[in-house]
ModelCIF file with pLDDT and N, C-alpha, C, O atoms, coordinates in Angstrom:
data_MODEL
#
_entry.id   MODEL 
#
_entity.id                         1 
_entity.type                       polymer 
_entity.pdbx_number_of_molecules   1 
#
_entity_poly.entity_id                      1 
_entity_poly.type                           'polypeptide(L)' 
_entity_poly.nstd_linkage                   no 
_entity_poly.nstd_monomer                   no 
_entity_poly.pdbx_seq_one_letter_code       
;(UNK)(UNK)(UNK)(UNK)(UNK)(UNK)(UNK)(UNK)(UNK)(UNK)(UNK)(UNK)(UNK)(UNK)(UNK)(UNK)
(UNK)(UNK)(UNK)(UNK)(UNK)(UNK)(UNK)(UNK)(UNK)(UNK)(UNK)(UNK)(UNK)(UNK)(UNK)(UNK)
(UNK)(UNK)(UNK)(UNK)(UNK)(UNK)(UNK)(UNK)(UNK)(UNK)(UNK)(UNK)(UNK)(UNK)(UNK)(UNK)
;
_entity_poly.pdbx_seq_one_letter_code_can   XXXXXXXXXXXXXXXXXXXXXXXXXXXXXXXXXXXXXXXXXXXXXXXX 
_entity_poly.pdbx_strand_id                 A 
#
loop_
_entity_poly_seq.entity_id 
_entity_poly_seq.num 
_entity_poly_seq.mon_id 
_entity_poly_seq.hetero 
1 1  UNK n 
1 2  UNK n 
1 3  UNK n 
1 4  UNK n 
1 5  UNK n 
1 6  UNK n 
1 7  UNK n 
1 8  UNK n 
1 9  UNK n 
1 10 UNK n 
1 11 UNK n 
1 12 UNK n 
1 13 UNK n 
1 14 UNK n 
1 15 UNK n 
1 16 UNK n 
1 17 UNK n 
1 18 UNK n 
1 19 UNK n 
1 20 UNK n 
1 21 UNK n 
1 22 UNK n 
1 23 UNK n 
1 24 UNK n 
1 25 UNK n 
1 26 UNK n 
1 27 UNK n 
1 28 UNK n 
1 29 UNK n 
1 30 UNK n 
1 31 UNK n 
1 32 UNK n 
1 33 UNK n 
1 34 UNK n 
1 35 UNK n 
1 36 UNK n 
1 37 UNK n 
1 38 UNK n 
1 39 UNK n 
1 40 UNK n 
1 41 UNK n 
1 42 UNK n 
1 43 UNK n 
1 44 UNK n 
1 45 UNK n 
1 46 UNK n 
1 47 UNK n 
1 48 UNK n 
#
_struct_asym.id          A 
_struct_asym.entity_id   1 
#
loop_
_ma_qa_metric.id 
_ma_qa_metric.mode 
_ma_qa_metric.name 
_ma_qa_metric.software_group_id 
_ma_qa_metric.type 
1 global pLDDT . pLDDT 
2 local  pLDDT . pLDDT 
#
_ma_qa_metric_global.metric_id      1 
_ma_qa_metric_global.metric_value   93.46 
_ma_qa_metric_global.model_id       1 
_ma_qa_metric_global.ordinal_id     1 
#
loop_
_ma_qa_metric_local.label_asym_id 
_ma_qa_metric_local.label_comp_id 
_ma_qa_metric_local.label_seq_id 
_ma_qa_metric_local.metric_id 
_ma_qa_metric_local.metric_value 
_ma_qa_metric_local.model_id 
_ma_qa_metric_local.ordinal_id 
A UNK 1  2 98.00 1 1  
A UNK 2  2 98.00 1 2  
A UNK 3  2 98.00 1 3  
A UNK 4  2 98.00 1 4  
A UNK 5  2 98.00 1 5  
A UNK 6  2 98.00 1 6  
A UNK 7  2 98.00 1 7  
A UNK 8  2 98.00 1 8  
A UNK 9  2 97.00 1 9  
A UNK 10 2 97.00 1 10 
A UNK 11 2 98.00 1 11 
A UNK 12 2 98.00 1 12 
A UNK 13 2 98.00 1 13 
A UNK 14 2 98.00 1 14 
A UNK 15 2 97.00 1 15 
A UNK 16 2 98.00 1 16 
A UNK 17 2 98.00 1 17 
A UNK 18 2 98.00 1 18 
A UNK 19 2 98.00 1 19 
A UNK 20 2 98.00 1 20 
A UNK 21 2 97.00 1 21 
A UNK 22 2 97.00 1 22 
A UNK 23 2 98.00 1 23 
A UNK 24 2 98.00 1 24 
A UNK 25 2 98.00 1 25 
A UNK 26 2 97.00 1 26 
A UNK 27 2 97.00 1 27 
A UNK 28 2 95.00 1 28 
A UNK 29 2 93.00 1 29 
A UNK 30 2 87.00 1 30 
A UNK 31 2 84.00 1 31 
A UNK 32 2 79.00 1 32 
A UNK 33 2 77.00 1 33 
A UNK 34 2 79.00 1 34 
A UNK 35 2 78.00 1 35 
A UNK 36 2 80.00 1 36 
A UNK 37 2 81.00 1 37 
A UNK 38 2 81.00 1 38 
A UNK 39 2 85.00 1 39 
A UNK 40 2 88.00 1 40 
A UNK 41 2 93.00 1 41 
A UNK 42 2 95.00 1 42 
A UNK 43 2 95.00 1 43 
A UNK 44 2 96.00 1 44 
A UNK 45 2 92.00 1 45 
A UNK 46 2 95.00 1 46 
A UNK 47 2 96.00 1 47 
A UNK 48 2 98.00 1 48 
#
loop_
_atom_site.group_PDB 
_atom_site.id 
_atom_site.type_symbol 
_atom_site.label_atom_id 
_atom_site.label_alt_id 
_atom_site.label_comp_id 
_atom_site.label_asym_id 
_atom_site.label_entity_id 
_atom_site.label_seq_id 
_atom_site.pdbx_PDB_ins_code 
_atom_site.Cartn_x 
_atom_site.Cartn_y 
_atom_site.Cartn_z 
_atom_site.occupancy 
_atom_site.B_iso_or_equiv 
_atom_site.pdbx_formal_charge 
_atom_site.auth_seq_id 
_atom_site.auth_comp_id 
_atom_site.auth_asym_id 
_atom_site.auth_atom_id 
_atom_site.pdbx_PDB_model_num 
ATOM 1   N N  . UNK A 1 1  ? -8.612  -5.227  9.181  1.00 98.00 ? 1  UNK A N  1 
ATOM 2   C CA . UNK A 1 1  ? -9.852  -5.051  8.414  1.00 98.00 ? 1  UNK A CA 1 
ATOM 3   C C  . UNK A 1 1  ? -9.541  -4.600  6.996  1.00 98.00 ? 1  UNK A C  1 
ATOM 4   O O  . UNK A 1 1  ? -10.356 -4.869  6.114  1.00 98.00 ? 1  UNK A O  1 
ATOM 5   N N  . UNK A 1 2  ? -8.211  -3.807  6.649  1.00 98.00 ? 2  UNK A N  1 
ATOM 6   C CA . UNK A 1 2  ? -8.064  -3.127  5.715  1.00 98.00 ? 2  UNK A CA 1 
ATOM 7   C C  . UNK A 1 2  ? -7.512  -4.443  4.437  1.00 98.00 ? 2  UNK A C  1 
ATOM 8   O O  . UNK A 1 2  ? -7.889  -4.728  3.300  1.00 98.00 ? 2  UNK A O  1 
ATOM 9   N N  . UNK A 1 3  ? -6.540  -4.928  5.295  1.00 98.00 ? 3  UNK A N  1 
ATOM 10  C CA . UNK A 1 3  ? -6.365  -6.741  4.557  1.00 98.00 ? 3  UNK A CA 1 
ATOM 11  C C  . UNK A 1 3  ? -7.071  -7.383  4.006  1.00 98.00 ? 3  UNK A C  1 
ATOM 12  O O  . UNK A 1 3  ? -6.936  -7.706  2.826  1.00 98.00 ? 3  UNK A O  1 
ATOM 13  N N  . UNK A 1 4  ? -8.075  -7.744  4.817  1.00 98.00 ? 4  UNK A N  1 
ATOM 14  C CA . UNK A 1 4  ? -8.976  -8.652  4.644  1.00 98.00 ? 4  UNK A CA 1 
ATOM 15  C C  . UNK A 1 4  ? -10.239 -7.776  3.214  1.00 98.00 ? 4  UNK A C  1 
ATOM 16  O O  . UNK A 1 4  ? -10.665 -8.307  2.188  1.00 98.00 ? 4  UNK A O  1 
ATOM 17  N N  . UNK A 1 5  ? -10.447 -6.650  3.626  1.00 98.00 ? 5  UNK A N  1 
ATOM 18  C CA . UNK A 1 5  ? -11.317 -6.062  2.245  1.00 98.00 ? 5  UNK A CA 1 
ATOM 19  C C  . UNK A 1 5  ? -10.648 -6.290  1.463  1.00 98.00 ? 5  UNK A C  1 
ATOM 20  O O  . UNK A 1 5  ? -11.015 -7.279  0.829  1.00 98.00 ? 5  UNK A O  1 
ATOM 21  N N  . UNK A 1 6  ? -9.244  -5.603  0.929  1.00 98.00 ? 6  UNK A N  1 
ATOM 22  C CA . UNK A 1 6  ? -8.182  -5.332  -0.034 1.00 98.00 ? 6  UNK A CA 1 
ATOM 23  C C  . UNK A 1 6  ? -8.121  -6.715  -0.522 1.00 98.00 ? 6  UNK A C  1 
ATOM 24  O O  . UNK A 1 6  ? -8.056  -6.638  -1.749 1.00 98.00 ? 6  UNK A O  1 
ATOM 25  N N  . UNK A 1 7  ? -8.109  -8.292  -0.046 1.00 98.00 ? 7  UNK A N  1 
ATOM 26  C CA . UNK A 1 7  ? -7.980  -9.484  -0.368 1.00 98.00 ? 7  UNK A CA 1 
ATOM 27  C C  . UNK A 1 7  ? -9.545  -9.839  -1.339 1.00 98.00 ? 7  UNK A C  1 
ATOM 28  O O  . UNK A 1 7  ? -9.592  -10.387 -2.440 1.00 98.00 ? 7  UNK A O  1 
ATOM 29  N N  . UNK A 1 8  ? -10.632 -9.360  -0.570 1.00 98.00 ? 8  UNK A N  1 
ATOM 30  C CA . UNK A 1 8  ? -11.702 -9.634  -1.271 1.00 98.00 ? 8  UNK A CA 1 
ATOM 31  C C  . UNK A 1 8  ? -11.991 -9.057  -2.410 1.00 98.00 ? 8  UNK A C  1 
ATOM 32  O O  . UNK A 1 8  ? -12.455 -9.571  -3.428 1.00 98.00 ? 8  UNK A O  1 
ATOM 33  N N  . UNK A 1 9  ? -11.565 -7.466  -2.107 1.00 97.00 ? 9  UNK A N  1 
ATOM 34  C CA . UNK A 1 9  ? -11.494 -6.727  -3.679 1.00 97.00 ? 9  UNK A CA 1 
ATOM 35  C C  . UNK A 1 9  ? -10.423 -6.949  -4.472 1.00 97.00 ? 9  UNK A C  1 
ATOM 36  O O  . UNK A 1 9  ? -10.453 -6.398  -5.573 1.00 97.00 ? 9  UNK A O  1 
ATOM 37  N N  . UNK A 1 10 ? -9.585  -7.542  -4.231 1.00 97.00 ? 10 UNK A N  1 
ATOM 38  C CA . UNK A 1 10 ? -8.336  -8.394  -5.867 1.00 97.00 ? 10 UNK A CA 1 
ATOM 39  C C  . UNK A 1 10 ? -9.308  -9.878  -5.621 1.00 97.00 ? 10 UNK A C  1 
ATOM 40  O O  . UNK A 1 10 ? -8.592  -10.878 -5.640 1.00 97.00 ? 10 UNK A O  1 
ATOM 41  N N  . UNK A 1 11 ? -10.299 -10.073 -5.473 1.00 98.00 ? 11 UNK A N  1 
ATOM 42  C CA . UNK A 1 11 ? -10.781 -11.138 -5.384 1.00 98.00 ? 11 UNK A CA 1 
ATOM 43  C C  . UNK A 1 11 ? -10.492 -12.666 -4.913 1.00 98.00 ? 11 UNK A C  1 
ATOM 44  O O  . UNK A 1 11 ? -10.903 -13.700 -5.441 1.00 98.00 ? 11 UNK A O  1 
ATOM 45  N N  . UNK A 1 12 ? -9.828  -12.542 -3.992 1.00 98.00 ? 12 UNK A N  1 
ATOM 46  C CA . UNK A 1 12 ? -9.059  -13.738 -3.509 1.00 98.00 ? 12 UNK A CA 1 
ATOM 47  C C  . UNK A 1 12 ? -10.011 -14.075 -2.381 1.00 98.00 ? 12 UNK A C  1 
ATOM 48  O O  . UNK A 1 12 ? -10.463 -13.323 -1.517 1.00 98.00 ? 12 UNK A O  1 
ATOM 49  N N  . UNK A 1 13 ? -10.243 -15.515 -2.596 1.00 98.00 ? 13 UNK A N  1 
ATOM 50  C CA . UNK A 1 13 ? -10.957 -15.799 -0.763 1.00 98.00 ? 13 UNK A CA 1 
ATOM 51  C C  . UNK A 1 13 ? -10.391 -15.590 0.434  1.00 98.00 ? 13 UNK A C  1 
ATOM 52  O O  . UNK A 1 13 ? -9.207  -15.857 0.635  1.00 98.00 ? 13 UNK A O  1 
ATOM 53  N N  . UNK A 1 14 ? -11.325 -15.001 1.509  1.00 98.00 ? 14 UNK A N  1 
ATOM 54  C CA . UNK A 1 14 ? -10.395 -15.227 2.742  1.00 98.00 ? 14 UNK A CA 1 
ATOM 55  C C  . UNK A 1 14 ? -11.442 -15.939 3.926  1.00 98.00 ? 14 UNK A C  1 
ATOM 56  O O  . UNK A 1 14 ? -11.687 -15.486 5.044  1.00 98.00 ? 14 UNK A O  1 
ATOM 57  N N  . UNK A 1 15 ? -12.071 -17.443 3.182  1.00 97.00 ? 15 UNK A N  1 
ATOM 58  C CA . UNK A 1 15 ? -12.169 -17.736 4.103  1.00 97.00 ? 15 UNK A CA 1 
ATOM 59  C C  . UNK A 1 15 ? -11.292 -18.596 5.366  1.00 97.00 ? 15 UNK A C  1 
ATOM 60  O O  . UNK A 1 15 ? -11.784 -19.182 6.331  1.00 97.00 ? 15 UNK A O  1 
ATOM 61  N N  . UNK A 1 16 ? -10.123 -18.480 5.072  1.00 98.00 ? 16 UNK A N  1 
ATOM 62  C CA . UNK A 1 16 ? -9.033  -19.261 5.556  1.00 98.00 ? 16 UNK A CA 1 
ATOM 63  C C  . UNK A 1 16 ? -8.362  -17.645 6.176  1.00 98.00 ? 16 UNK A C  1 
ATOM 64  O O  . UNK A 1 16 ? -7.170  -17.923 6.308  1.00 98.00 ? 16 UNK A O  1 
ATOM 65  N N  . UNK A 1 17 ? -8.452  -16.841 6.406  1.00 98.00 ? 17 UNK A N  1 
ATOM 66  C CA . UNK A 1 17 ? -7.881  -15.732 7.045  1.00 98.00 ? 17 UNK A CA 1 
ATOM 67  C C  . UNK A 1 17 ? -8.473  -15.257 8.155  1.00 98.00 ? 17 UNK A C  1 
ATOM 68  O O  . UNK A 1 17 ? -9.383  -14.434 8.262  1.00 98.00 ? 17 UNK A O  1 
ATOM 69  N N  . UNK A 1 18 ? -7.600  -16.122 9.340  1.00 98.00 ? 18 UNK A N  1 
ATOM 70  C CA . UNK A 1 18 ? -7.593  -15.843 10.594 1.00 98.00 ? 18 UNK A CA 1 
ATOM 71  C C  . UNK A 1 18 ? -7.804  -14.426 11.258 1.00 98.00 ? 18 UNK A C  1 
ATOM 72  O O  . UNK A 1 18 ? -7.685  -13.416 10.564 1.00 98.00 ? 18 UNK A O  1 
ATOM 73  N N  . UNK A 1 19 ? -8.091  -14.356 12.488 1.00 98.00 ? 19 UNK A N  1 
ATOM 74  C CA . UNK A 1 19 ? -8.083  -12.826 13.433 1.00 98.00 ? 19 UNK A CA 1 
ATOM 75  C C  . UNK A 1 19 ? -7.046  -13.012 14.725 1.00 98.00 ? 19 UNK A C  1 
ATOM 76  O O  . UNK A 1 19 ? -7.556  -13.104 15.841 1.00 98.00 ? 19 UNK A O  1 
ATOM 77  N N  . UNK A 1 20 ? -6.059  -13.051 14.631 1.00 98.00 ? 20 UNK A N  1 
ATOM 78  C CA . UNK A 1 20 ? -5.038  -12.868 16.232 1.00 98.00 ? 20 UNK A CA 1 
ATOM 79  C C  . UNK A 1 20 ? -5.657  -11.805 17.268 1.00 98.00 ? 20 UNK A C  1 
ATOM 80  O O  . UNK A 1 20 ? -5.584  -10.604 17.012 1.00 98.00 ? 20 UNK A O  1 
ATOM 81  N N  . UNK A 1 21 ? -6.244  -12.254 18.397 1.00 97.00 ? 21 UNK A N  1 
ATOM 82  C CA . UNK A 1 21 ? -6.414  -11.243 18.942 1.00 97.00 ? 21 UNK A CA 1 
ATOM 83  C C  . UNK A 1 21 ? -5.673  -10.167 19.869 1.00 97.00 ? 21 UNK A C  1 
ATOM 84  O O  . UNK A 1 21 ? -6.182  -9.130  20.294 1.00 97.00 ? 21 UNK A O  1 
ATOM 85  N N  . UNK A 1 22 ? -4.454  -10.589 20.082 1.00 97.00 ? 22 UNK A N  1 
ATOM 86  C CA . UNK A 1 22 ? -3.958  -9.974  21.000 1.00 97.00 ? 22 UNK A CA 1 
ATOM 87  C C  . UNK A 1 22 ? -2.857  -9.232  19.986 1.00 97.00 ? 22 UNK A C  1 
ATOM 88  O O  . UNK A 1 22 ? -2.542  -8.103  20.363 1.00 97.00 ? 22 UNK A O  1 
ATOM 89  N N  . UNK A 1 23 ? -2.197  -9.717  18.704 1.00 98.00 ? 23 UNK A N  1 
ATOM 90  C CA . UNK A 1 23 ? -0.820  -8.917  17.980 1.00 98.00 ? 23 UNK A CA 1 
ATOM 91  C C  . UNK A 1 23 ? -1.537  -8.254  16.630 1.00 98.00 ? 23 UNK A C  1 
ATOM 92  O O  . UNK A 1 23 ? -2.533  -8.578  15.983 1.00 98.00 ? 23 UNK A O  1 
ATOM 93  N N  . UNK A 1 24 ? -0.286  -6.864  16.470 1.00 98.00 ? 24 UNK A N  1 
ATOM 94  C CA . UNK A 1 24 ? -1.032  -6.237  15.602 1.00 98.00 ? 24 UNK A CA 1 
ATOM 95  C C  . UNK A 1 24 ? -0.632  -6.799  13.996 1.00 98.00 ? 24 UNK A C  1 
ATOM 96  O O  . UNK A 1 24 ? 0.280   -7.525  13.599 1.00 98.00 ? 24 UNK A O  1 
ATOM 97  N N  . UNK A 1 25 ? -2.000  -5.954  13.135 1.00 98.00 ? 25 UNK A N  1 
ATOM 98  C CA . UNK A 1 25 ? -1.583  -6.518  11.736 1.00 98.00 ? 25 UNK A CA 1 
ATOM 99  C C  . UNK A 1 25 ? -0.046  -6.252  11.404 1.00 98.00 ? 25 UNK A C  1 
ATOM 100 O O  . UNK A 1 25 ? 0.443   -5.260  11.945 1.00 98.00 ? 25 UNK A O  1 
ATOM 101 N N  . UNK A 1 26 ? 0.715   -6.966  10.635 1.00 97.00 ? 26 UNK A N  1 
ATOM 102 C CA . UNK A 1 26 ? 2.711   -6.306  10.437 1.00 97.00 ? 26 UNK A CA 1 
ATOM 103 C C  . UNK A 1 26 ? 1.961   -4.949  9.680  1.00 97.00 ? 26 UNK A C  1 
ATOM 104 O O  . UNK A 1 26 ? 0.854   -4.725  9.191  1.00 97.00 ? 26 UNK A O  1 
ATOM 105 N N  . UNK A 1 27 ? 3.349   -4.119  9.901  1.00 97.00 ? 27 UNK A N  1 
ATOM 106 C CA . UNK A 1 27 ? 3.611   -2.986  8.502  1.00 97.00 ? 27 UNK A CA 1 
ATOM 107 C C  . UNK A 1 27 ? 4.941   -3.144  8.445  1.00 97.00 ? 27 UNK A C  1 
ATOM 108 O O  . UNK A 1 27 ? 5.780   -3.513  9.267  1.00 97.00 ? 27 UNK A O  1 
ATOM 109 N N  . UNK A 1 28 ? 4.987   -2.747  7.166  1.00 95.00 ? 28 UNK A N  1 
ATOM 110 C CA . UNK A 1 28 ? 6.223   -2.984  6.361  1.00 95.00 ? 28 UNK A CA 1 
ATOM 111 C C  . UNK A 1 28 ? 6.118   -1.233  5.469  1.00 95.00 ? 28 UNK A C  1 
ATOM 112 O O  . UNK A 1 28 ? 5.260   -0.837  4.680  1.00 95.00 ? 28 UNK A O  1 
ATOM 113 N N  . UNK A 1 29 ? 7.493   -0.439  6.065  1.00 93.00 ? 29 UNK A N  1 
ATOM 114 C CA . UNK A 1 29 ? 7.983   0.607   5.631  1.00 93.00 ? 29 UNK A CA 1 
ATOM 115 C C  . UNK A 1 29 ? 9.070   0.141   4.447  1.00 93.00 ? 29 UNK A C  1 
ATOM 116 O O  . UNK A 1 29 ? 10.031  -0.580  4.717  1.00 93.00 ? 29 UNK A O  1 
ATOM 117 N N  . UNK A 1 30 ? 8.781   0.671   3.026  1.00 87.00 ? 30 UNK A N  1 
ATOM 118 C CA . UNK A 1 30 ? 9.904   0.223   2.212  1.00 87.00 ? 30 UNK A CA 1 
ATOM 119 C C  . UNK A 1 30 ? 10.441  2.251   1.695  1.00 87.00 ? 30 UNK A C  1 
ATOM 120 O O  . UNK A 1 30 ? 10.003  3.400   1.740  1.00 87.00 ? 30 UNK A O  1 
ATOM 121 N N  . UNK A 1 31 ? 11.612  1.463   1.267  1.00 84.00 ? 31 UNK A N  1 
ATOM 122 C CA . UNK A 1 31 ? 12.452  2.790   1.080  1.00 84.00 ? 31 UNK A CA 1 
ATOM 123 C C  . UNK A 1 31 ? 12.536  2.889   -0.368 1.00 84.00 ? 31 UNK A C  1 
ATOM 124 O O  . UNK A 1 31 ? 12.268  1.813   -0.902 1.00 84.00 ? 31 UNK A O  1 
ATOM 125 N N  . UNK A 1 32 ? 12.731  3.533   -0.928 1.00 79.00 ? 32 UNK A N  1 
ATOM 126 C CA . UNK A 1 32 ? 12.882  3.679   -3.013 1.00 79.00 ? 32 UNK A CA 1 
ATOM 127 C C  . UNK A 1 32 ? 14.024  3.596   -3.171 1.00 79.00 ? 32 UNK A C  1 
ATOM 128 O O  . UNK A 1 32 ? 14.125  3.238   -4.345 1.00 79.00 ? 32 UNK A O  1 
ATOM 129 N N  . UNK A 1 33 ? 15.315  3.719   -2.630 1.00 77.00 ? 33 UNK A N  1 
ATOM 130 C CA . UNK A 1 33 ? 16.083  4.232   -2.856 1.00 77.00 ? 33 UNK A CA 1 
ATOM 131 C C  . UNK A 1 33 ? 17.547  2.681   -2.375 1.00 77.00 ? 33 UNK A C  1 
ATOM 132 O O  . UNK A 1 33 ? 17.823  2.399   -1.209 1.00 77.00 ? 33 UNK A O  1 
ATOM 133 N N  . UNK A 1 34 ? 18.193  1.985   -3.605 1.00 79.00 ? 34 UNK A N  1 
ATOM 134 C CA . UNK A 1 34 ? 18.249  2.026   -4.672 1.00 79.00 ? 34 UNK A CA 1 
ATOM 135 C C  . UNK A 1 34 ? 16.678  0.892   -5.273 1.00 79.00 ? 34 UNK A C  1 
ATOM 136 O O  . UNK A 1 34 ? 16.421  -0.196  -4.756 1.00 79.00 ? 34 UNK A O  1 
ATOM 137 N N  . UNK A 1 35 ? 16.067  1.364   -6.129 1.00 78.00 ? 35 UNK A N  1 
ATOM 138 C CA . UNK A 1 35 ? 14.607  0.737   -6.393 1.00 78.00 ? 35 UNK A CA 1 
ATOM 139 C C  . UNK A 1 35 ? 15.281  -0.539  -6.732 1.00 78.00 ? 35 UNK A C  1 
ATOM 140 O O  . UNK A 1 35 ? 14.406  -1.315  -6.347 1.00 78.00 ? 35 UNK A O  1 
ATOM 141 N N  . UNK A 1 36 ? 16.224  -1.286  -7.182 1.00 80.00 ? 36 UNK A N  1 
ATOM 142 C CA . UNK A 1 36 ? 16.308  -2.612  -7.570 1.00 80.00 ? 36 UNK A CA 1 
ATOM 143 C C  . UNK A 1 36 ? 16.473  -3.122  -6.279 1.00 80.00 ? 36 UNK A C  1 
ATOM 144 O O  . UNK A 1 36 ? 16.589  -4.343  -6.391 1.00 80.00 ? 36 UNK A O  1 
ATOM 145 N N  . UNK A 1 37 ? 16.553  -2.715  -4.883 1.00 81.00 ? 37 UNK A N  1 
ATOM 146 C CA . UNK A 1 37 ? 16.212  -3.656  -3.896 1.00 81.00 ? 37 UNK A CA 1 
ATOM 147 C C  . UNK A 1 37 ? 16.412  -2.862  -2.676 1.00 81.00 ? 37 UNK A C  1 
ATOM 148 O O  . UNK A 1 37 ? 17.335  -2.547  -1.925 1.00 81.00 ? 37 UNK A O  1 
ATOM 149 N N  . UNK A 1 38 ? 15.221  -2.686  -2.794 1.00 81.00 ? 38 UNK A N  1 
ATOM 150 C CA . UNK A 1 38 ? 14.602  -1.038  -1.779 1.00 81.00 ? 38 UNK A CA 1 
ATOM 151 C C  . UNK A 1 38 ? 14.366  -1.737  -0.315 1.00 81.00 ? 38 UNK A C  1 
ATOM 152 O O  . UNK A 1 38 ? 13.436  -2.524  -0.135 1.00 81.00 ? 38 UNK A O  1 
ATOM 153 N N  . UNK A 1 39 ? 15.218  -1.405  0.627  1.00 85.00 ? 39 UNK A N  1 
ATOM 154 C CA . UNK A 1 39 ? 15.297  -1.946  1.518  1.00 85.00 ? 39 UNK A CA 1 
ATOM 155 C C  . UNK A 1 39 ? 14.204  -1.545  2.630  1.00 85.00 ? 39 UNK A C  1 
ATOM 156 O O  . UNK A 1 39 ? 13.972  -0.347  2.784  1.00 85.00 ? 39 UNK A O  1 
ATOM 157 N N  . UNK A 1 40 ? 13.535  -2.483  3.398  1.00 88.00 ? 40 UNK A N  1 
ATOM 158 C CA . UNK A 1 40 ? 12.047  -2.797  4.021  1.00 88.00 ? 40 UNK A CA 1 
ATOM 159 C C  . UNK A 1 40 ? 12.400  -2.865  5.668  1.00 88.00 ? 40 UNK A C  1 
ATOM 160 O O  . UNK A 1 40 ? 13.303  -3.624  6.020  1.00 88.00 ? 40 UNK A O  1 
ATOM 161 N N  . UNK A 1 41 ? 11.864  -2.270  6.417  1.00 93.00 ? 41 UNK A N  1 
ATOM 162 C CA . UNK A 1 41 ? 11.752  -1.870  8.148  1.00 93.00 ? 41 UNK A CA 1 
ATOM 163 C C  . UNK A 1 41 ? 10.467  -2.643  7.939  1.00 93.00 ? 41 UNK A C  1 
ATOM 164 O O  . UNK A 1 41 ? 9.621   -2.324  7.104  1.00 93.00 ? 41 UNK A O  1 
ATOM 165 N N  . UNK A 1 42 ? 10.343  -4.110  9.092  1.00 95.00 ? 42 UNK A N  1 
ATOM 166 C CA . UNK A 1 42 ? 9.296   -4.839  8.964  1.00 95.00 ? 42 UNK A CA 1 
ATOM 167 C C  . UNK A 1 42 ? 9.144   -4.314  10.441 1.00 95.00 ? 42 UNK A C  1 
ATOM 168 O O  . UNK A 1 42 ? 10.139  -4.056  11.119 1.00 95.00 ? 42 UNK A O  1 
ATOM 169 N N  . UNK A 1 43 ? 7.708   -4.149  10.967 1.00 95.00 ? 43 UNK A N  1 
ATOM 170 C CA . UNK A 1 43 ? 7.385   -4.020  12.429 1.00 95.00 ? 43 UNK A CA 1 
ATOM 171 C C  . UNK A 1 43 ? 6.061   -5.173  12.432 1.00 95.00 ? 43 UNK A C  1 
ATOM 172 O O  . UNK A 1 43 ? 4.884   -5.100  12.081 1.00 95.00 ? 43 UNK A O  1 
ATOM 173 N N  . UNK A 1 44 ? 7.052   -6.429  13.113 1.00 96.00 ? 44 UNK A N  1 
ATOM 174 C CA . UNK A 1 44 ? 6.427   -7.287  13.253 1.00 96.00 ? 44 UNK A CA 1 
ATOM 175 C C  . UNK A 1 44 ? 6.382   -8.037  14.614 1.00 96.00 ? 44 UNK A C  1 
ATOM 176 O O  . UNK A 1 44 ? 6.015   -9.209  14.702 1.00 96.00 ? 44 UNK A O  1 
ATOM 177 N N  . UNK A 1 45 ? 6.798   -7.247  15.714 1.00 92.00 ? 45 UNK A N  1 
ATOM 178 C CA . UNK A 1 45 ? 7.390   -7.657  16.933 1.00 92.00 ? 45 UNK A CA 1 
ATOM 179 C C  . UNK A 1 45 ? 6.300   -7.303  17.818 1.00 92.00 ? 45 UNK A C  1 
ATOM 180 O O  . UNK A 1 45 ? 5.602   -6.338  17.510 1.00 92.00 ? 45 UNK A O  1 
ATOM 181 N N  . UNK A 1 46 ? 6.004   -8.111  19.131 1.00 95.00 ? 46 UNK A N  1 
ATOM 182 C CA . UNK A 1 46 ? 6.897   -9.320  19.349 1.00 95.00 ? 46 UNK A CA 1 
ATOM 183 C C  . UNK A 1 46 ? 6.706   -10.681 18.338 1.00 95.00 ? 46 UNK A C  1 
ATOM 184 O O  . UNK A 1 46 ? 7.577   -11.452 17.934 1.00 95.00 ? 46 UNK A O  1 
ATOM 185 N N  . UNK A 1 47 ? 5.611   -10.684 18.148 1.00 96.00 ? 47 UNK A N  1 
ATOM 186 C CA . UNK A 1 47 ? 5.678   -11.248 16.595 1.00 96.00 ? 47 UNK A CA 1 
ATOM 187 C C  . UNK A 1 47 ? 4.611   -11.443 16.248 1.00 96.00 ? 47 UNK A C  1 
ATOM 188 O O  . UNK A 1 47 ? 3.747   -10.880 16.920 1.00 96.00 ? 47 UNK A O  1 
ATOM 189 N N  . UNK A 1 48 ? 4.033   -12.503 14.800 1.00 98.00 ? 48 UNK A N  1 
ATOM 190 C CA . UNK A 1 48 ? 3.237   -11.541 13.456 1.00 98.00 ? 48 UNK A CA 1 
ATOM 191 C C  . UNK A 1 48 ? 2.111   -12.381 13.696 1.00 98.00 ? 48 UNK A C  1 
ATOM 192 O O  . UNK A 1 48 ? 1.084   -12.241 13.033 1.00 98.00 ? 48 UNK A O  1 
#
């Protein structure tokens, strides 16, 4: 739900943005540290 607002408020359509019902939305944990390529823990399993 938080996607789908956040898409409408940068103003992008979503009428092409599906609902999966059974898998969750991904999150993606990123790290700062070194910032030129801050390495990302995707939890996208069993999958997206």
């Amino acid at each position: 739900a938080y996607a789908r607002a956040a898409l409408e408020g940068f103003g992008v359509d979503t009428r092409w943005v599906g609902t999966d019902p059974d898998l969750n939305t991904p999150v993606v944990f990123c790290e700062l540290d070194p910032p030129e390529d801050p390495p990302l823990l995707f939890y996208r399993q069993p999958s997206a």
